[in-house]
Protein backbone atom coordinates (compact mmCIF):
# COMPACT_ATOMS: atom_id res chain seq x y z
CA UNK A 1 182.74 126.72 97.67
CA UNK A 2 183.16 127.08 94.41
CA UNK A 3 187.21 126.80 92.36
CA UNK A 4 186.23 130.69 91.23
CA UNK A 5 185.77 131.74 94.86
CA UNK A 6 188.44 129.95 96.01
CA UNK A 7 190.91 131.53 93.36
CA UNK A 8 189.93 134.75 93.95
CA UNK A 9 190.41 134.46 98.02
CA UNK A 10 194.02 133.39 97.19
CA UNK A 11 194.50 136.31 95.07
CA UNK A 12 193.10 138.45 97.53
CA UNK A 13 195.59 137.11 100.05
CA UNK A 14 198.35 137.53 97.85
CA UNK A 15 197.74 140.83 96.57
CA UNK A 16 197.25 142.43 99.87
CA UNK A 17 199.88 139.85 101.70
CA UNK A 18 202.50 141.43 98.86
CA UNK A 19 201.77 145.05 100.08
CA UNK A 20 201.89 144.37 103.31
CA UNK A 21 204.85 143.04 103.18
CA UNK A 22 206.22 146.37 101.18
CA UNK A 23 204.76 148.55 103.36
CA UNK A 24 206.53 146.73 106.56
CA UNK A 25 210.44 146.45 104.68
CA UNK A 26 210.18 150.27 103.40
CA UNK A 27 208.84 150.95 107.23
CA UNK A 28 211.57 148.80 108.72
CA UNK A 29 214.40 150.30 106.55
CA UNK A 30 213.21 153.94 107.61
CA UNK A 31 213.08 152.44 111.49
CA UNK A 32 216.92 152.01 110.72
CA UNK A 33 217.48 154.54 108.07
CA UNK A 34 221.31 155.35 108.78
CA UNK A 35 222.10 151.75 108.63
CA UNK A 36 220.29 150.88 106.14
CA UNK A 37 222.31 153.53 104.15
CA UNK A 38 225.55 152.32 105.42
CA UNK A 39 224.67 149.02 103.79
CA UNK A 40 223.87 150.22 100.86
CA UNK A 41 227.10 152.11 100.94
CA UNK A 42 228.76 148.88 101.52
CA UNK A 43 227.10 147.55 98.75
CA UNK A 44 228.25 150.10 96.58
CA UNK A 45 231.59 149.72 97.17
CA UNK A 46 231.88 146.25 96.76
CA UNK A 47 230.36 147.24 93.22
CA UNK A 48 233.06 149.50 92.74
CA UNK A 49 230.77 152.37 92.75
CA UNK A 50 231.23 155.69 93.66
CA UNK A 51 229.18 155.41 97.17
CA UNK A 52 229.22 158.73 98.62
CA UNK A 53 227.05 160.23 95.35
CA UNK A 54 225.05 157.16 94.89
CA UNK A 55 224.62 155.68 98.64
CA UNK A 56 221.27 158.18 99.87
CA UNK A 57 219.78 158.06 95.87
CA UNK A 58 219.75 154.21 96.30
CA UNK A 59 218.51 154.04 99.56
CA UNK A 60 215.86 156.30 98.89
CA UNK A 61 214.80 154.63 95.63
CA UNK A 62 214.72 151.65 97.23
CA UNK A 63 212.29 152.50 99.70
CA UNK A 64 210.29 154.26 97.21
CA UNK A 65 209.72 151.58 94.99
CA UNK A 66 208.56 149.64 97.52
CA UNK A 67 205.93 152.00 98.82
CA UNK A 68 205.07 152.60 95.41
CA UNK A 69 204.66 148.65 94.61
CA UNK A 70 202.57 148.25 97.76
CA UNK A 71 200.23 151.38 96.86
CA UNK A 72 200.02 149.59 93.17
CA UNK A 73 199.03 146.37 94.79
CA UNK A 74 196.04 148.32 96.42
CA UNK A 75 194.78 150.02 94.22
CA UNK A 76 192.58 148.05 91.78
CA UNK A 77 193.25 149.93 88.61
CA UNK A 78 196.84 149.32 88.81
CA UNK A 79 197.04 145.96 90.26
CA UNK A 80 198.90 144.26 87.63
CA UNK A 81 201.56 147.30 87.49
CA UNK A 82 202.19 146.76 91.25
CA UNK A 83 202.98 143.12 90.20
CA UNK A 84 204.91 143.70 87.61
CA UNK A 85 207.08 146.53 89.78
CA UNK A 86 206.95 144.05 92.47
CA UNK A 87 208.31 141.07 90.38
CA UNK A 88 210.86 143.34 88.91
CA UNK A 89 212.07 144.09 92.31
CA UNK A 90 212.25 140.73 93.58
CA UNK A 91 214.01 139.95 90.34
CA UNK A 92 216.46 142.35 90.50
CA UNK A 93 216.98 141.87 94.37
CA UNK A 94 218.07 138.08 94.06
CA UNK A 95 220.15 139.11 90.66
CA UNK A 96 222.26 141.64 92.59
CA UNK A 97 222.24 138.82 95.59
CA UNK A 98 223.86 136.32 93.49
CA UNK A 99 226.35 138.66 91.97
CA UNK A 100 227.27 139.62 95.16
CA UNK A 101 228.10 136.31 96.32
CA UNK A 102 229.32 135.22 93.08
CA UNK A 103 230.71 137.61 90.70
CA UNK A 104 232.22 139.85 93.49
CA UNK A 105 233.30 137.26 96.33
CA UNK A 106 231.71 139.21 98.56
CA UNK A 107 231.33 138.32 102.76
CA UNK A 108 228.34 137.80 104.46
CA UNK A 109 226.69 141.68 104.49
CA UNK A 110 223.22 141.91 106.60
CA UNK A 111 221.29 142.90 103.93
CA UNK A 112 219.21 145.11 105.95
CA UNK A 113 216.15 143.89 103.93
CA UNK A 114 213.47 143.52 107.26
CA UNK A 115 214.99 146.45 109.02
CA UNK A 116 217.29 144.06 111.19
CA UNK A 117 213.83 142.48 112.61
CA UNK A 118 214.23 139.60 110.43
CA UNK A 119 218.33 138.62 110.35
CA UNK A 120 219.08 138.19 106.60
CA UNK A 121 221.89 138.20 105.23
CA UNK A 122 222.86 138.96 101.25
CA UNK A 123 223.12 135.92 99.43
CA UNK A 124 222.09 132.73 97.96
CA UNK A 125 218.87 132.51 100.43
CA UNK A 126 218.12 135.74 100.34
CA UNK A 127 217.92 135.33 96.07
CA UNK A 128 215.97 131.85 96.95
CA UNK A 129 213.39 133.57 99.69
CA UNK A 130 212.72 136.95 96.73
CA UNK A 131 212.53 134.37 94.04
CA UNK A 132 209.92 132.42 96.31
CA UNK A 133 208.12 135.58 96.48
CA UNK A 134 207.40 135.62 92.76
CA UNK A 135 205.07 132.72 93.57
CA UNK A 136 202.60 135.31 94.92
CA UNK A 137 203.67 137.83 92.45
CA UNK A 138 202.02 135.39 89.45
CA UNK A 139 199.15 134.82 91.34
CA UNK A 140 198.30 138.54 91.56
CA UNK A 141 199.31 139.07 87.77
CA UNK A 142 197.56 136.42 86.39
CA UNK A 143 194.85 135.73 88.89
CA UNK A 144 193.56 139.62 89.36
CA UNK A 145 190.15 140.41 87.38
CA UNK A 146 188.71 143.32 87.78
CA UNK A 147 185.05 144.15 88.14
CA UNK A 148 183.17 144.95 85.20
CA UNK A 149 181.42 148.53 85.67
CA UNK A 150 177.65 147.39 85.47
CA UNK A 151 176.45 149.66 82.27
CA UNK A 152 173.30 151.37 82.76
CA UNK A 153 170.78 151.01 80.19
CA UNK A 154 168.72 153.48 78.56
CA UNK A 155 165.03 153.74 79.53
CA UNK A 156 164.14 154.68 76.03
């Protein structure tokens, strides 16, 4: 087996391990929708935001962009957009993780992220575990080549 062949199996697995495992948080979080919410309410409060307007607009664009990153991952045309949403995500996940934690004292909150399959809770290893995810992320972005329409040649 050649190092080409090889690279583009572990994109391959990356790519379509990354939407799968968009598809199944989004699916989880609508599973437990109303909780979900509730965290994100807590969330919001703990951000001194005004949670009652912004608590169902952040769930819901949550969920969205991660049905949206997973459907980006799929389709080959906008692979690398899928990775970049996804990375931003991830990014942006652990950076509100951390200043959770660190910039508003906050306690232990189940972050909800795996639909209460998977017990996480918000904080420094939830940051670490996203962060670890960008691993995958790079892979995709840098890794992904698409294929080259074949172009037909004239017969003249």
């Amino acid at each position: 087996m050649s190092a080409r062949v090889v690279i583009k199996w572990i994109v391959r697995i990356s790519r379509f391990g990354l939407a799968a495992l968009f598809l199944f948080t989004a699916g989880a979080k609508l599973w437990i929708l109303k909780k979900f919410a509730s965290n994100v309410a807590e969330l919001l409060i703990s951000a001194s935001t005004n949670y009652h307007r912004w608590q169902w607009p952040a769930t819901i664009a949550v969920i969205t962009a991660e049905i949206i990153a997973a459907i980006l991952l799929i389709v080959p045309r906008t692979v690398r957009l899928g990775a970049l949403l996804a990375a931003l995500m991830l990014i942006g996940f652990s950076a509100f993780a951390l200043y959770y934690v660190y910039g508003l004292h906050g306690e232990a909150l189940e972050c909800g992220c795996f639909g209460g399959i998977i017990a996480s809770q918000l904080g420094v290893k939830t940051a670490l575990r996203n962060l670890g995810l960008l691993v995958p992320v790079l892979i995709v972005f840098f890794g992904f080549r698409r294929r080259k329409m074949k172009t037909l040649k004239n017969a003249n």
